[in-house]
Protein backbone atom coordinates (compact mmCIF):
# COMPACT_ATOMS: atom_id res chain seq x y z
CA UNK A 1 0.18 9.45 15.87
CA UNK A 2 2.72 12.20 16.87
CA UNK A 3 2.10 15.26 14.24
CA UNK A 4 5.78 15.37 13.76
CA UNK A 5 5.27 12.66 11.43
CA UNK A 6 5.85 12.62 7.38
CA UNK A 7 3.92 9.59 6.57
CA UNK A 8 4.76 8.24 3.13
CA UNK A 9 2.13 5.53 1.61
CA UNK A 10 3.53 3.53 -1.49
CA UNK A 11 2.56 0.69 -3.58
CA UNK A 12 -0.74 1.08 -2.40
CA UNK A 13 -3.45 -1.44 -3.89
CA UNK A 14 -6.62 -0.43 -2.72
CA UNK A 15 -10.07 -1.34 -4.28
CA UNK A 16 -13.25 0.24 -4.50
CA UNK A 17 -17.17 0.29 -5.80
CA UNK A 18 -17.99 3.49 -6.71
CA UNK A 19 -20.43 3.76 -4.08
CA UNK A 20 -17.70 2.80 -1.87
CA UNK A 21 -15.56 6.33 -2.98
CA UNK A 22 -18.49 8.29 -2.18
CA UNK A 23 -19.04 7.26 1.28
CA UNK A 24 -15.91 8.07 1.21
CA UNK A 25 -15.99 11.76 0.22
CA UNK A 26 -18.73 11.81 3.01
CA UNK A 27 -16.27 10.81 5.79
CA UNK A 28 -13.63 13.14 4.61
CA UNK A 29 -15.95 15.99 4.94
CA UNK A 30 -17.31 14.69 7.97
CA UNK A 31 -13.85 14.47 9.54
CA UNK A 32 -13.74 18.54 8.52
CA UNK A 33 -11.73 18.32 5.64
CA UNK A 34 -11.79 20.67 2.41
CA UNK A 35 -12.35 18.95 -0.58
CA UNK A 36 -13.53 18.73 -4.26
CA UNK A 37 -13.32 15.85 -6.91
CA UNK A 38 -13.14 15.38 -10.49
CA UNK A 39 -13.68 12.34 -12.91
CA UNK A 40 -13.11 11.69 -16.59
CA UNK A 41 -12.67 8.26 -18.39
CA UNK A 42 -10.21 6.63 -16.67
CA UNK A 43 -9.90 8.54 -13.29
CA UNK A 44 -11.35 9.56 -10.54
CA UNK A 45 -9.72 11.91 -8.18
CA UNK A 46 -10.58 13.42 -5.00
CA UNK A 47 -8.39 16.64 -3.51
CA UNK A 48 -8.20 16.93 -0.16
CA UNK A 49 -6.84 20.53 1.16
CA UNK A 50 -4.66 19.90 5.05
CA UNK A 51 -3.61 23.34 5.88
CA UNK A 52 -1.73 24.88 2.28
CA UNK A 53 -1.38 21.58 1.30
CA UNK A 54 -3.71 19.55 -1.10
CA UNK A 55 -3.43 16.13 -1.85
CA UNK A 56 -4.95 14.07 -4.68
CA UNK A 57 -6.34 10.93 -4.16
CA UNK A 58 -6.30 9.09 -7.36
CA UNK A 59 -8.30 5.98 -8.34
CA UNK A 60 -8.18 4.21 -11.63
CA UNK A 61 -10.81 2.98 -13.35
CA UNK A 62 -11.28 -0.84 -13.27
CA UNK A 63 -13.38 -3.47 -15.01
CA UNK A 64 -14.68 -4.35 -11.81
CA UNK A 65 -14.71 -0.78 -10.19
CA UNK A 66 -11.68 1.34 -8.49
CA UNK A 67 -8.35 1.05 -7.53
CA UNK A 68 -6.46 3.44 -5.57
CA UNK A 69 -3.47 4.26 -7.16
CA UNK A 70 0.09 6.20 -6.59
CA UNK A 71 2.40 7.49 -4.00
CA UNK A 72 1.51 9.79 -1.31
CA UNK A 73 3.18 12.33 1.52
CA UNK A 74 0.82 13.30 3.98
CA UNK A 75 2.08 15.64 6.56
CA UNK A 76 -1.50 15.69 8.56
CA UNK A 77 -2.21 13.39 11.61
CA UNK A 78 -5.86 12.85 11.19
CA UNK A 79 -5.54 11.82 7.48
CA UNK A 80 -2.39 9.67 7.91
CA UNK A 81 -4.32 7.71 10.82
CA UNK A 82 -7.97 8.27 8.01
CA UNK A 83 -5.30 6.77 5.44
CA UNK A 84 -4.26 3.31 7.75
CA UNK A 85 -8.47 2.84 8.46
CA UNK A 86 -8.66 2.47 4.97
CA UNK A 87 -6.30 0.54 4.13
CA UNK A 88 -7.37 -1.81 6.93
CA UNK A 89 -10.78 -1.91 5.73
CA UNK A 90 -10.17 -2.61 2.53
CA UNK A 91 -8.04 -5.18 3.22
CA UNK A 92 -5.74 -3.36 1.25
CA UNK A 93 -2.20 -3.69 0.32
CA UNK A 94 0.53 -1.16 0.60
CA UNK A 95 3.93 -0.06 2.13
CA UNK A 96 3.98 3.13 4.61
CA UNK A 97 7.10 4.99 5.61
CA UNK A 98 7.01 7.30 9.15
CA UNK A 99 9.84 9.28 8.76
CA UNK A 100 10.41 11.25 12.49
CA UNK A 101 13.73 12.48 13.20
CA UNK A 102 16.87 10.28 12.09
CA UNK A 103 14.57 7.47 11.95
CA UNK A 104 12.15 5.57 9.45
CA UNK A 105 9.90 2.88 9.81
CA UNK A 106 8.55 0.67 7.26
CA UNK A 107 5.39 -1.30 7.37
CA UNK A 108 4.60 -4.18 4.50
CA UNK A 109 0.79 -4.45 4.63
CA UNK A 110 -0.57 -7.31 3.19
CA UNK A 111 -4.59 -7.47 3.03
CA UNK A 112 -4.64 -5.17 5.64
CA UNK A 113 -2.27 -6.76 8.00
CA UNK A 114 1.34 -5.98 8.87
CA UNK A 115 3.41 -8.52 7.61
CA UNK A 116 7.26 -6.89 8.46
CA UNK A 117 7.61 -3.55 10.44
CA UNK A 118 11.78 -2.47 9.64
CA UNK A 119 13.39 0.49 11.85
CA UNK A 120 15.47 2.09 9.87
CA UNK A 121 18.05 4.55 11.74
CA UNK A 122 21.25 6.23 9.97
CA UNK A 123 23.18 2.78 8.04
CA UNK A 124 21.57 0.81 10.57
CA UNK A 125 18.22 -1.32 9.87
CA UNK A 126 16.83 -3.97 11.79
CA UNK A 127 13.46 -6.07 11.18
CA UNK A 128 11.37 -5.70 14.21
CA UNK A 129 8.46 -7.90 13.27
CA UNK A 130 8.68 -10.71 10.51
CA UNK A 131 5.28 -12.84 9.36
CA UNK A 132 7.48 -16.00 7.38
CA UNK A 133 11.41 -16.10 6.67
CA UNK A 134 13.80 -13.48 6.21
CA UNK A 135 16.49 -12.66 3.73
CA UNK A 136 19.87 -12.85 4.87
CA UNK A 137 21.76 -9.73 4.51
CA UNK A 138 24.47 -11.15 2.22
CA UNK A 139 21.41 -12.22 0.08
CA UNK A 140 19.75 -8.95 -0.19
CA UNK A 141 23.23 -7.66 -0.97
CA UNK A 142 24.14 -9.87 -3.30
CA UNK A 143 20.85 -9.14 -5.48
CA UNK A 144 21.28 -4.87 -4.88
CA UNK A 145 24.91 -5.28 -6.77
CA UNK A 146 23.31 -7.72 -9.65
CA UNK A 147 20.71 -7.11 -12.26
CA UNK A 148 18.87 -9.91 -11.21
CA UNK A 149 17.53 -7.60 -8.56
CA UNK A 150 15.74 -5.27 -10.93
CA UNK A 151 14.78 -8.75 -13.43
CA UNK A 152 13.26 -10.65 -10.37
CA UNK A 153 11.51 -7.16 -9.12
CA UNK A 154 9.70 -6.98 -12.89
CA UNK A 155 8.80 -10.20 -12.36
CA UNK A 156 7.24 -10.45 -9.50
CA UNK A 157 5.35 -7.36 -9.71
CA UNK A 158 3.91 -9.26 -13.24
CA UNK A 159 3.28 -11.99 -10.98
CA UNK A 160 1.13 -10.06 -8.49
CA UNK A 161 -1.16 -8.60 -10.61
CA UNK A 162 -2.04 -12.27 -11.83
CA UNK A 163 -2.61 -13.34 -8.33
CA UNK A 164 -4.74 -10.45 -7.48
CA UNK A 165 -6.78 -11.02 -10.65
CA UNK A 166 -6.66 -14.75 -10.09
CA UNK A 167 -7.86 -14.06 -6.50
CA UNK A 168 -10.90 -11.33 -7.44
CA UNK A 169 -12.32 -14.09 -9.83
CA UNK A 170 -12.15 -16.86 -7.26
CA UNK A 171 -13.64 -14.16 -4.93
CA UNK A 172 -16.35 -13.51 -7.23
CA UNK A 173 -17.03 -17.32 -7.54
CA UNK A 174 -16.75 -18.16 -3.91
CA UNK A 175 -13.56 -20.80 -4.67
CA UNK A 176 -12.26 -20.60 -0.61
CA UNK A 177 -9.77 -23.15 -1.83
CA UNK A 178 -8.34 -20.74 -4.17
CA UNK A 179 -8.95 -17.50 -2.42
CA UNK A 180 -6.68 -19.17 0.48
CA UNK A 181 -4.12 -20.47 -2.14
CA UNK A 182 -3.97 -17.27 -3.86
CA UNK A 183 -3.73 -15.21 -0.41
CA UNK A 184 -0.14 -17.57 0.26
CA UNK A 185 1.09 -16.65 -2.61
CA UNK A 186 0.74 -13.18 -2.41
CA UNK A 187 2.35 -12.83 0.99
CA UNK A 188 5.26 -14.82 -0.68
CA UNK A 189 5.44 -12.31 -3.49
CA UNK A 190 4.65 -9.03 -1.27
CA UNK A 191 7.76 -10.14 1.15
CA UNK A 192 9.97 -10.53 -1.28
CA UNK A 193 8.82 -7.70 -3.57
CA UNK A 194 9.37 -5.05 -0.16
CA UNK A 195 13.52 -6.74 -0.07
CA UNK A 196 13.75 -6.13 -3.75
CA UNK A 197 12.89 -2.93 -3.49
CA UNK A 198 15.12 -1.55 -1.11
């Protein structure tokens, strides 16, 4: 990864034992890293210092454990490329933005696994990889001058976090046919939820 990089990581849905987040405290410091954590009720957070910079990783408290939760900037190779490991795997879901020069590209991960990669460069933006159909343009403008752009974006994000939940119980229980079921659906949701949200 070229250290000229801003890498932004959005949307991220990441989840975690609590074991898990301390093997992962011993990585970071393995790697060399700076850091210290906290934890109250409902969060755990662990502050990483790159350079004069610290950032806060932030995980939620769950019934069943940890998510990862929030937006973040990081400026610093080795935990941008520490950042993409995890979110691989975890089988994670999230959105990450390279911003280098004039350009930006976007990645739509979906359990760990590109599903769109978008180059974005001045007005111009082109999808460069595509898993399933794409929106016309006159669609996705059609939606950005309408409410029912922000309405179906509401939605959809309600409907995600009954498909994940939906999909941790059958995941619990061992249901394959509704893991894979519930795994369709949320590539359906995640495409469409990345052209809302443009």
């Amino acid at each position: 990864m070229n250290k000229s990089y801003e890498v932004e990581y959005s949307n991220l849905e990441l989840r975690f034992k609590r074991r898990n987040i301390q093997d992962l405290i011993k990585e970071l410091i393995q790697e060399g890293y700076s850091l210290y954590w906290s934890e109250n009720e409902a969060l755990f957070i662990i502050s990483v210092r790159t350079g004069r910079k610290l950032v806060k990783l932030r995980f939620v408290r769950t019934r069943s454990g940890y998510k990862m939760v929030g937006d973040y900037i990081i400026r610093d190779a080795r935990l941008a490329e520490w950042m993409e490991k995890l979110i691989e795997n975890t089988r994670g879901h999230a959105v990450v933005k390279r911003f280098k020069d004039r350009q930006i590209l976007i990645e739509n991960i979906l359990f760990g696994e590109v599903i769109q990669l978008v180059e974005i460069s001045g007005y111009q933006q082109r999808v460069l990889f595509q898993k399933g159909p794409v929106l016309t343009e006159q669609e996705m403008t059609g939606m950005y001058y309408s409410n029912e752009g922000d309405l179906r974006l509401k939605l959809r994000r309600l409907e995600m976090d009954d498909e994940l939940e939906k999909m941790y119980k059958a995941i619990q229980s061992n249901n394959t046919e509704t893991i894979k079921q519930c795994k369709d659906q949320l590539s359906i949701i995640s495409r469409e939820l990345l052209m809302l949200e443009w």
